[in-house]
Protein backbone atom coordinates (compact mmCIF):
# COMPACT_ATOMS: atom_id res chain seq x y z
CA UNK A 1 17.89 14.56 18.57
CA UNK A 2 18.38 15.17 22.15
CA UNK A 3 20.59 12.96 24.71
CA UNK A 4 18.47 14.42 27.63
CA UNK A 5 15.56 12.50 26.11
CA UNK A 6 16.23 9.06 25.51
CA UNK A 7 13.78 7.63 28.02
CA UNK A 8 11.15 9.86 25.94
CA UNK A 9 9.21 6.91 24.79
CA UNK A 10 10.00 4.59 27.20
CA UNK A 11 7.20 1.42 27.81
CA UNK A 12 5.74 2.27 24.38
CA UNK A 13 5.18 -0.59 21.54
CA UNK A 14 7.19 0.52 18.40
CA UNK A 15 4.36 1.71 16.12
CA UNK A 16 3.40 4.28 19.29
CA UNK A 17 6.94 5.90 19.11
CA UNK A 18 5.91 9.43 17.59
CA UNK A 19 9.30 11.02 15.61
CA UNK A 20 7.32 14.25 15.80
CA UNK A 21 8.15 14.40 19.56
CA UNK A 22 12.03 13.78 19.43
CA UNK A 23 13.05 15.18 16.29
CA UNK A 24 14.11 18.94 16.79
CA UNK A 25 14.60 21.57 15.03
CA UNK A 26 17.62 23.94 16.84
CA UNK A 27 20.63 25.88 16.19
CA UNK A 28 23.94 24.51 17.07
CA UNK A 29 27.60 25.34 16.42
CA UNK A 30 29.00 24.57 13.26
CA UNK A 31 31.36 21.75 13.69
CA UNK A 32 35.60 22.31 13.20
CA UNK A 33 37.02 20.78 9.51
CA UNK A 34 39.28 18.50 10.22
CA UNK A 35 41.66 16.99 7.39
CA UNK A 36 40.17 15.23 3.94
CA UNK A 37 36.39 16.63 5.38
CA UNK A 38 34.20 19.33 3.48
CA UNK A 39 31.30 21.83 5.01
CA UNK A 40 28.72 21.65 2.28
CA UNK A 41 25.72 23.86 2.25
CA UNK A 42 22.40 21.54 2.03
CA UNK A 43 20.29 22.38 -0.35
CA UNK A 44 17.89 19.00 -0.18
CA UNK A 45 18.18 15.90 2.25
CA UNK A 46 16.00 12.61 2.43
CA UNK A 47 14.26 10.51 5.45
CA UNK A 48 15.62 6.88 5.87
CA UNK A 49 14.62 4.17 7.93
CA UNK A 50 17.75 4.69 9.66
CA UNK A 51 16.57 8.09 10.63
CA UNK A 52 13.20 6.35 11.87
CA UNK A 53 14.86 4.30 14.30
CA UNK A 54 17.30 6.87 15.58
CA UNK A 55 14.19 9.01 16.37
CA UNK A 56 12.53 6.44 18.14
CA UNK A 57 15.52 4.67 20.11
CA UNK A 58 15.65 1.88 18.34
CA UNK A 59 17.54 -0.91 18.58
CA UNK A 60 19.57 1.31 21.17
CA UNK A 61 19.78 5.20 21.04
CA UNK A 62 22.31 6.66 18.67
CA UNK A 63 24.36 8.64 21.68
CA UNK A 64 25.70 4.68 21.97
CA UNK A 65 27.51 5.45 18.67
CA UNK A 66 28.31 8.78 19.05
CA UNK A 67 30.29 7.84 22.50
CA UNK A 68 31.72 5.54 21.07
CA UNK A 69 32.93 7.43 18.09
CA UNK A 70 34.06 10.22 20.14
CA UNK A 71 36.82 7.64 22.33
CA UNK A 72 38.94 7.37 18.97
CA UNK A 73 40.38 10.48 19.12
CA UNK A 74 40.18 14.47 18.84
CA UNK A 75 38.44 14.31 15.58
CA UNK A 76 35.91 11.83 16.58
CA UNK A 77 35.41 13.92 19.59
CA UNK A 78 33.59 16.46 18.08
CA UNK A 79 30.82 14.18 17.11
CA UNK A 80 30.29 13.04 21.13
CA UNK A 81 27.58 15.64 21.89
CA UNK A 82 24.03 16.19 23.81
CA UNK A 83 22.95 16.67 20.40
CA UNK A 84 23.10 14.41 17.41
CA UNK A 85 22.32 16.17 13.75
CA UNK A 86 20.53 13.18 11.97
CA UNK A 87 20.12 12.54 8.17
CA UNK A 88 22.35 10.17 5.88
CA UNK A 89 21.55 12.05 2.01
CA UNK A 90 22.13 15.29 0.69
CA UNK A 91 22.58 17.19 -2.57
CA UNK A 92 24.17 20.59 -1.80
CA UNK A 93 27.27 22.79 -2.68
CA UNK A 94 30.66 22.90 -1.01
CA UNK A 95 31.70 25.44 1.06
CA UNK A 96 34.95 24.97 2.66
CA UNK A 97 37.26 21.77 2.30
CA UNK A 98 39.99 20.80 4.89
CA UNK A 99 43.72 20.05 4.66
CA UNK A 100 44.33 17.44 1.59
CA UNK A 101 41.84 17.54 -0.39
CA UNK A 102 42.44 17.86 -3.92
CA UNK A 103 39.66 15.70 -5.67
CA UNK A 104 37.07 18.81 -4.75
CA UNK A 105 36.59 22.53 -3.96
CA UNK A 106 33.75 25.26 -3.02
CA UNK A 107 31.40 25.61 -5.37
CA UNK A 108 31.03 21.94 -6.37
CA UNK A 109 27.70 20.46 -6.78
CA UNK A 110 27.39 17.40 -4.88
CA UNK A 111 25.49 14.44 -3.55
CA UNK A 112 27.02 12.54 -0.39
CA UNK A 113 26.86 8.46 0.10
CA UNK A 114 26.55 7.53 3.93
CA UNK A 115 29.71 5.61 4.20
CA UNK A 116 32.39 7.20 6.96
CA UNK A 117 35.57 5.54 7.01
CA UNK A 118 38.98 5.75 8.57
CA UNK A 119 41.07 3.30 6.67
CA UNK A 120 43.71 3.40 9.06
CA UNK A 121 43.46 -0.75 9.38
CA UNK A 122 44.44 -3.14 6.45
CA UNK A 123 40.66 -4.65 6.32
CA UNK A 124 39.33 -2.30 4.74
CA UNK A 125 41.67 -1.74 1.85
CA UNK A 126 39.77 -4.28 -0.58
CA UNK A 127 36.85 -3.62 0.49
CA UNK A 128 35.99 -0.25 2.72
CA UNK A 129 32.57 -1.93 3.96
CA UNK A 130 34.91 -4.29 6.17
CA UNK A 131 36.73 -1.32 7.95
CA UNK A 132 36.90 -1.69 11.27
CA UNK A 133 35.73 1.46 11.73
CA UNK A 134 33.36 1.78 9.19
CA UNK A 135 30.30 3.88 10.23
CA UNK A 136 27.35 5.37 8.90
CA UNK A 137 27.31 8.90 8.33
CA UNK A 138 24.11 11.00 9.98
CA UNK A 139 23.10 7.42 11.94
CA UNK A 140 26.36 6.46 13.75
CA UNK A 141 27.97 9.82 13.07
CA UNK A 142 26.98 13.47 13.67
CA UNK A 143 26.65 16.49 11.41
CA UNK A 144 24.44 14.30 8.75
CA UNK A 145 22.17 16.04 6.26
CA UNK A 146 18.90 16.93 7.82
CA UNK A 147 20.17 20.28 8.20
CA UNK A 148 21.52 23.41 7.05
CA UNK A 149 25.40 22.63 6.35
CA UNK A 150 26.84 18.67 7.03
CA UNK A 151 30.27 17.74 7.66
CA UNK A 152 31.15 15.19 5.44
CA UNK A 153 34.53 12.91 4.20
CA UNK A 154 35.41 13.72 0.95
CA UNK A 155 35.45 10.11 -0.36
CA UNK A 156 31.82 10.60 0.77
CA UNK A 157 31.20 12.83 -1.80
CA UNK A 158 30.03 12.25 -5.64
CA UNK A 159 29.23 14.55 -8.69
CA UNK A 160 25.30 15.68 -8.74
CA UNK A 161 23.92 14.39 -11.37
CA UNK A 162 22.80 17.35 -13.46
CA UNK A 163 19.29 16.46 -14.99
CA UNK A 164 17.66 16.60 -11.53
CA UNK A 165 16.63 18.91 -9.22
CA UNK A 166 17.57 19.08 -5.47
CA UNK A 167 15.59 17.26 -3.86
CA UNK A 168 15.63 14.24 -6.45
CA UNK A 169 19.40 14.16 -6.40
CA UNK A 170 19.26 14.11 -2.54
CA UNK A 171 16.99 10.90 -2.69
CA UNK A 172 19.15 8.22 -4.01
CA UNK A 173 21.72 8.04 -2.54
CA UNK A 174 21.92 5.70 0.37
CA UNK A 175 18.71 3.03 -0.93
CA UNK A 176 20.36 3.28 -4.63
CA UNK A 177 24.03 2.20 -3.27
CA UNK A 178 22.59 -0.26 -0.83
CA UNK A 179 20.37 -1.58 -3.39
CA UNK A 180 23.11 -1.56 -6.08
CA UNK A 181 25.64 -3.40 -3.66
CA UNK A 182 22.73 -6.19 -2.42
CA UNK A 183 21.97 -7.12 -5.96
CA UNK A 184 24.35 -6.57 -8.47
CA UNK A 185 27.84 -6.07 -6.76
CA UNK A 186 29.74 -9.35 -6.32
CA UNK A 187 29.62 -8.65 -3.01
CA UNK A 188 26.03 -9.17 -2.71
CA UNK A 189 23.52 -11.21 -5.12
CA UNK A 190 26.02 -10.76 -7.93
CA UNK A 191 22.23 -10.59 -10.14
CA UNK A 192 22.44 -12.14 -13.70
CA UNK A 193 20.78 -11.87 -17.27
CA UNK A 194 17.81 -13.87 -16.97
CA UNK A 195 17.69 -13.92 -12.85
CA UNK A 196 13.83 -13.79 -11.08
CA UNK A 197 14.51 -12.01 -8.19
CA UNK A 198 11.64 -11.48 -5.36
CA UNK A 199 11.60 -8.19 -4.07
CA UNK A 200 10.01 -7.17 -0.47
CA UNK A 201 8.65 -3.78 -0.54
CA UNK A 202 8.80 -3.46 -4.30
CA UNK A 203 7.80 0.37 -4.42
CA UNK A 204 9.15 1.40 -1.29
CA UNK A 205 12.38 3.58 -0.40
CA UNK A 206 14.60 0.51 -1.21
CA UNK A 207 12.91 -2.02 -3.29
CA UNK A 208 11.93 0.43 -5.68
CA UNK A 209 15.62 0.98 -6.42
CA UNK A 210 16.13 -2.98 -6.66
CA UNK A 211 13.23 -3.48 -8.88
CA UNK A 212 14.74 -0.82 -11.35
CA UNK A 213 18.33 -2.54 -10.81
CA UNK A 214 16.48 -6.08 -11.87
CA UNK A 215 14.71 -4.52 -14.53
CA UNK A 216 17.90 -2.69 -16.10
CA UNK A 217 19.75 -5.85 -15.83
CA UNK A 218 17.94 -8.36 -17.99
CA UNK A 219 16.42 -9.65 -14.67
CA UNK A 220 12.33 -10.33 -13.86
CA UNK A 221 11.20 -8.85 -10.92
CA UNK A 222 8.51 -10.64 -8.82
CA UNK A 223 7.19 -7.44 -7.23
CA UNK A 224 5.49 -7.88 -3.43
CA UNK A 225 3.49 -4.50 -2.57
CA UNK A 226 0.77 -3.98 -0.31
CA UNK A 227 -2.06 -1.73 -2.02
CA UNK A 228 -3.11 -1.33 -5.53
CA UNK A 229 -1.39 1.96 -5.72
CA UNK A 230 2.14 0.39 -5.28
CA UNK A 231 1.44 -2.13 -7.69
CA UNK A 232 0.50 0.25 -10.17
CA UNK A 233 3.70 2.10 -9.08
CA UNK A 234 5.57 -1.13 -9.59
CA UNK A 235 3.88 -1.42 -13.55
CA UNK A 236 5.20 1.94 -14.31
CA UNK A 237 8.59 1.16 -13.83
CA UNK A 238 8.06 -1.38 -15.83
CA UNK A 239 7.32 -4.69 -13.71
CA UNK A 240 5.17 -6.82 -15.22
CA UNK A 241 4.92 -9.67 -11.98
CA UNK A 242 3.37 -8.05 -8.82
CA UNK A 243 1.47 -9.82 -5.90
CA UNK A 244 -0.22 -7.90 -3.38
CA UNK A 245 -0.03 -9.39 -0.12
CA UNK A 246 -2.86 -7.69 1.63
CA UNK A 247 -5.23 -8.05 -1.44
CA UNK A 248 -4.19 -11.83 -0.97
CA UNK A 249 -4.70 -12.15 2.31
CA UNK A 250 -1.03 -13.30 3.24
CA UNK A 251 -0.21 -13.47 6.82
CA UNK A 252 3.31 -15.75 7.11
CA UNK A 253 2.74 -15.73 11.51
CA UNK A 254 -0.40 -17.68 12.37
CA UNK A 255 0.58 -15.71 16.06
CA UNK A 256 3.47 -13.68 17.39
CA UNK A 257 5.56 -17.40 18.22
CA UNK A 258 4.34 -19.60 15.39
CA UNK A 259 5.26 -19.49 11.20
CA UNK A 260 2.47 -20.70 9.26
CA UNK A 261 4.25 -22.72 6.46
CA UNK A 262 0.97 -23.21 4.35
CA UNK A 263 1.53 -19.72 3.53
CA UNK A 264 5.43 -20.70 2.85
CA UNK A 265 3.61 -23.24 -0.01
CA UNK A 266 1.04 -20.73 -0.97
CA UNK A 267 3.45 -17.82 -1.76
CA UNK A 268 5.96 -20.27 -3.38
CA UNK A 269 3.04 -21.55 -5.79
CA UNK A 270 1.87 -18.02 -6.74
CA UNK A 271 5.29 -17.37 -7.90
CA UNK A 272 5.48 -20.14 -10.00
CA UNK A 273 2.03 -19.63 -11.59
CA UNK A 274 3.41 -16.25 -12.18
CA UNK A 275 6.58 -17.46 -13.55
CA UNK A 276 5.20 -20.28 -15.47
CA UNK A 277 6.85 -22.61 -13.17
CA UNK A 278 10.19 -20.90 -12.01
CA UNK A 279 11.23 -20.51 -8.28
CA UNK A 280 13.45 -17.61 -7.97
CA UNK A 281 17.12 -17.49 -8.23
CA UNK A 282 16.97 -14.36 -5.56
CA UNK A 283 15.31 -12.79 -2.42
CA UNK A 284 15.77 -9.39 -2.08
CA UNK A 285 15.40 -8.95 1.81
CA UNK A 286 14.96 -6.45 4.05
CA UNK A 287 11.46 -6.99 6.04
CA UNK A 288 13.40 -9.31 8.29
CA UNK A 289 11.23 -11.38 10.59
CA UNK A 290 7.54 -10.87 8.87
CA UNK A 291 8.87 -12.64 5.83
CA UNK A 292 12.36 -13.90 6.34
CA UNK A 293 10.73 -17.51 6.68
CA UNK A 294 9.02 -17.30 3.58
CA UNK A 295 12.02 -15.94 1.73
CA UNK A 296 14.27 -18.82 2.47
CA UNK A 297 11.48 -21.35 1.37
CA UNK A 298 10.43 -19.38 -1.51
CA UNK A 299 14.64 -19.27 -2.82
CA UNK A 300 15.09 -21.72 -5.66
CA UNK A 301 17.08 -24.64 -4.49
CA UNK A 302 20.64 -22.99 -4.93
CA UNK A 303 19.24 -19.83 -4.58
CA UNK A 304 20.34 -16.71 -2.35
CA UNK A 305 18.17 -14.52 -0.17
CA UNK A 306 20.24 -11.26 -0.10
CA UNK A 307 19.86 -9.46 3.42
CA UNK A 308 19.21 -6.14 4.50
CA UNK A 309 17.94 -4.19 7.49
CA UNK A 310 14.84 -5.82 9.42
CA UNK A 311 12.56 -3.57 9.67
CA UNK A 312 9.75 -5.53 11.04
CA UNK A 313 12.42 -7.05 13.46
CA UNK A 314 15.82 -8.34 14.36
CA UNK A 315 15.30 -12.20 15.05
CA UNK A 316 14.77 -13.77 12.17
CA UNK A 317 13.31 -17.59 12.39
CA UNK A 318 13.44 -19.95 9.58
CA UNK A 319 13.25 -23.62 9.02
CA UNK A 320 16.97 -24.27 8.24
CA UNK A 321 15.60 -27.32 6.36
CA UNK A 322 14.55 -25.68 3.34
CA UNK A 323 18.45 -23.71 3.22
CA UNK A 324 20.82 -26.76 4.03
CA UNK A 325 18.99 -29.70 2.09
CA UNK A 326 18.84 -27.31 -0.88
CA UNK A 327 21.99 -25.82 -1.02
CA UNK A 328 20.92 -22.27 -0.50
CA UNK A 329 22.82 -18.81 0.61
CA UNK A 330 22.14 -16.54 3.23
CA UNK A 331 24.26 -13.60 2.19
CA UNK A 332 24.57 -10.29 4.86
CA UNK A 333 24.93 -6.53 2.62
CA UNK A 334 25.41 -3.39 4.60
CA UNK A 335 24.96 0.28 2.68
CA UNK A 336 27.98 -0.13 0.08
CA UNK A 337 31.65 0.69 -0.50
CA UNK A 338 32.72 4.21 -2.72
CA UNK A 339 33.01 2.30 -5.93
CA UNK A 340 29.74 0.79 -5.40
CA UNK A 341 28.47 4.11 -4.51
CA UNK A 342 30.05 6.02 -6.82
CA UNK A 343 28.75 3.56 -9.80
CA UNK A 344 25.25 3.43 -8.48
CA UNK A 345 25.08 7.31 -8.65
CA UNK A 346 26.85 6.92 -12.29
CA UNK A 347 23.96 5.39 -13.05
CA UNK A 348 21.04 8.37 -11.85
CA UNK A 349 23.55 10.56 -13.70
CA UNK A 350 23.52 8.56 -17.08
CA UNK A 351 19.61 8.47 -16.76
CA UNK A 352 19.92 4.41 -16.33
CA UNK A 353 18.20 4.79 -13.58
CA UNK A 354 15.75 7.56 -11.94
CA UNK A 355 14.81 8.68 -8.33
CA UNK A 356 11.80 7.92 -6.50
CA UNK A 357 10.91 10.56 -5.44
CA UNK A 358 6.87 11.00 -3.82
CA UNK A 359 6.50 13.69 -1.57
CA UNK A 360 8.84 17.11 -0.22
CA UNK A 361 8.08 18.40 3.09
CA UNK A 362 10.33 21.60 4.83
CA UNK A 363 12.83 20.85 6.77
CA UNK A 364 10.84 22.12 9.88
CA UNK A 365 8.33 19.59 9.33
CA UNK A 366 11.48 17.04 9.05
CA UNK A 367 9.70 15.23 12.49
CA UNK A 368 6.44 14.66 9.89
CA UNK A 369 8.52 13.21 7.22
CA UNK A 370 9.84 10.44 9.57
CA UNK A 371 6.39 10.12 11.26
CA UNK A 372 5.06 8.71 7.71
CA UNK A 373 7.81 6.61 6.68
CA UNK A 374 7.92 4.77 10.48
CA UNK A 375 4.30 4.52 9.20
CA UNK A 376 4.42 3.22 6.00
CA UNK A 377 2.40 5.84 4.89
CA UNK A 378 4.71 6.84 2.14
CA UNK A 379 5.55 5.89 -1.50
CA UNK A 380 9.20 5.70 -2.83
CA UNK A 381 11.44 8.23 -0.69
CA UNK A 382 10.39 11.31 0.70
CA UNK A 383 12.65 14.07 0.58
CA UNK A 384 13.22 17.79 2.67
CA UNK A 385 14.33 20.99 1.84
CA UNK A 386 17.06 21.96 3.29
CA UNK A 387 18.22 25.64 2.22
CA UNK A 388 16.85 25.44 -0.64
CA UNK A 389 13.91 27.95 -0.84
CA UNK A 390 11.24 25.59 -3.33
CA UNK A 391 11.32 22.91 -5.54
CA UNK A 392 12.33 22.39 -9.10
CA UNK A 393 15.10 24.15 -8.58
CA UNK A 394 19.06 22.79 -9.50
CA UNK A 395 18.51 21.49 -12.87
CA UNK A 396 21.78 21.90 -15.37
CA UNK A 397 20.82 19.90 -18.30
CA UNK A 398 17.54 20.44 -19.37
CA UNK A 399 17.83 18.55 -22.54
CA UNK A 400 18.87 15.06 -19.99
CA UNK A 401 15.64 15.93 -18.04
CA UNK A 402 13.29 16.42 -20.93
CA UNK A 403 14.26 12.68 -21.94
CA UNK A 404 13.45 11.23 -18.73
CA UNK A 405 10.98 13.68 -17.59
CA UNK A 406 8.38 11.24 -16.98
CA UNK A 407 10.59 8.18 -15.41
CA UNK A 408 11.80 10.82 -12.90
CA UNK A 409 8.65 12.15 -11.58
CA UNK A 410 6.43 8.62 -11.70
CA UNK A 411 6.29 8.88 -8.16
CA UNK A 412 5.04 11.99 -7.34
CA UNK A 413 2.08 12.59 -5.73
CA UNK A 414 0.79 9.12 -5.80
């Protein structure tokens, strides 16, 4: 991305802001290694919503952050350029490590989580989310992965897990933590044995990570897609409860101002026909305003609607009726902390549970990748070669792979 064109898309509506036009691909100087930071070589990266919205301005350019990142100090300097590297996964090798690091070396085969840290303030010692300067690496950072080499922390950094190739093991990483944190971390949904959890977006980037978290756990999955192709996505994972909201005509905004709660009533009895008469214990959110109404009715009384992102928009409206008089939770989850990161990825590595992996496009055609995703044109995550030269290519343990052969590639080309 370029500083010199912020105003690029200026008086456009969202859905006209082409990533195509501001994403670039350009040589620039490899960054200095500071202290407890690695230089990995980027074999595979990912596209992320956050990645959609830095390439289209939105909510404010990400120069904001990068200024502001760059007042704390010489090594937060370096990231205050005209240029911002974008791109918040990887899978790669290290190259070089900086002063104190002992946990890993050159050579290592890694995947990155997007969590930057200082931990130079008490907050964020039990729980690193809460650091006051907690950012996210490739969004309010630069250097991230949709390139060549990334600078990186080192408590970034996890072990690849072995079974897949590059560009699955580059795919996880930041929907799989957040996922992980927003359902099944205690400091999210804290998801039980036996929980029916809603999930927005069922096959998509995110919520096809949750519905494989619900699944795994003991949990039912009410699965909300919009075509037939993501609800058959959503059966081969395993969900048996899907609704389609386009096939059944759901619109929750009679007009850009105005909720219609009929449709409130109308999703909240389709899940209970489904459910033989259960409301659901969670709401996995992350739509925002299109459904955020809905998702507070549709909560069981005592229920939690578990928040993330808003990618159909920031102001959320609800009638705080339904959440007071019924005792329900609103509860706010951001990416995830190392543990939580480092246990989600345990997971991909123990074959628990498996990218979702659709489609690999070049990293020249990077811009394209983001294009489809701000589009919706996309199934599961998309990922991008970085250096490496194909696909298929990183696999350690064949014999892992062979087992879950056809879990990991249920996405692809669909």
């Amino acid at each position: 991305m370029r500083a010199d064109e912020v105003g690029l898309f200026e008086g456009l509506p969202t859905k006209d802001k082409d990533p195509r036009r501001s994403l670039h691909l350009d040589e620039v100087p490899v960054p200095e290694l500071g202290p407890g930071e690695a230089l990995v070589a980027v074999m595979a990266s990912a596209v992320n919503y956050n990645t959609v919205w830095t390439s289209i301005f939105e909510p404010v350019p990400t120069f904001t952050f990068l200024k502001k990142y760059g007042r704390t100090g010489p090594l937060g300097a370096r990231h205050d350029l005209p240029y911002h590297v974008v791109g918040s996964d990887l899978a790669g090798v290290v190259l070089r490590t900086g002063a104190g690091v002992q946990a890993w070396g050159p050579g290592d085969e890694v995947v990155a989580h997007c969590l930057s840290v200082e931990l130079e303030a008490p907050q964020g010692h039990d729980d690193t989310m809460l650091d006051p300067q907690q950012r996210i690496w490739g969004f309010e950072t630069n250097f991230g992965g949709l390139a060549q080499l990334a600078l990186v922390k080192t408590n970034q950094l996890m072990p690849k897990p072995a079974h897949l190739t590059w560009e699955e093991a580059a795919c996880p990483g930041l929907v799989n933590s957040t996922a992980y944190r927003q359902l099944v971390s205690r400091n999210g949904a804290a998801m039980r044995l036996g929980d029916t959890v809603l999930i927005w977006g069922a096959s998509g980037g995110l919520g096809s990570y949750a519905t494989q978290f619900a699944l795994a756990s003991g949990a039912t999955p009410i699965c909300v897609v919009s075509s037939p192709a993501k609800a058959e996505l959503c059966h081969r994972m395993g969900a048996e409860l899907v609704i389609d909201r386009v096939a059944e005509g759901f619109r929750f905004w009679s007009d850009e101002r105005t909720q219609d709660q009929r449709e409130w009533r109308r999703l909240g009895s389709r899940i209970r026909e489904l459910t033989g008469g259960r409301d659901v214990d969670i709401v996995f959110e992350h739509p925002g305003r299109e459904t955020f109404g809905a998702s507070v009715y549709a909560a069981k009384k005592g229920g939690t609607v578990v928040t993330c992102a808003s990618t159909s928009g920031y102001m959320h409206e609800y009638d705080n009726r339904y959440l007071w008089m019924n005792l329900k939770r609103i509860v706010g989850s951001h990416f995830a902390n190392y543990a939580e990161a480092w246990a989600a990825n345990d997971l991909v590595s123990r074959g628990l549970i498996h990218p979702t992996l659709s489609r690999t496009y070049p990293l020249d055609q990077a811009g394209q990748a983001a294009f489809d995703v701000h589009g919706n044109r996309h199934q599961g995550k998309v990922g991008v070669l970085c250096l490496a030269p194909g696909e298929g290519l990183g696999v350690r343990d064949e014999a892992q792979r062979e087992r879950h052969h056809q879990a990991i590639t249920r996405f692809r080309n669909v």
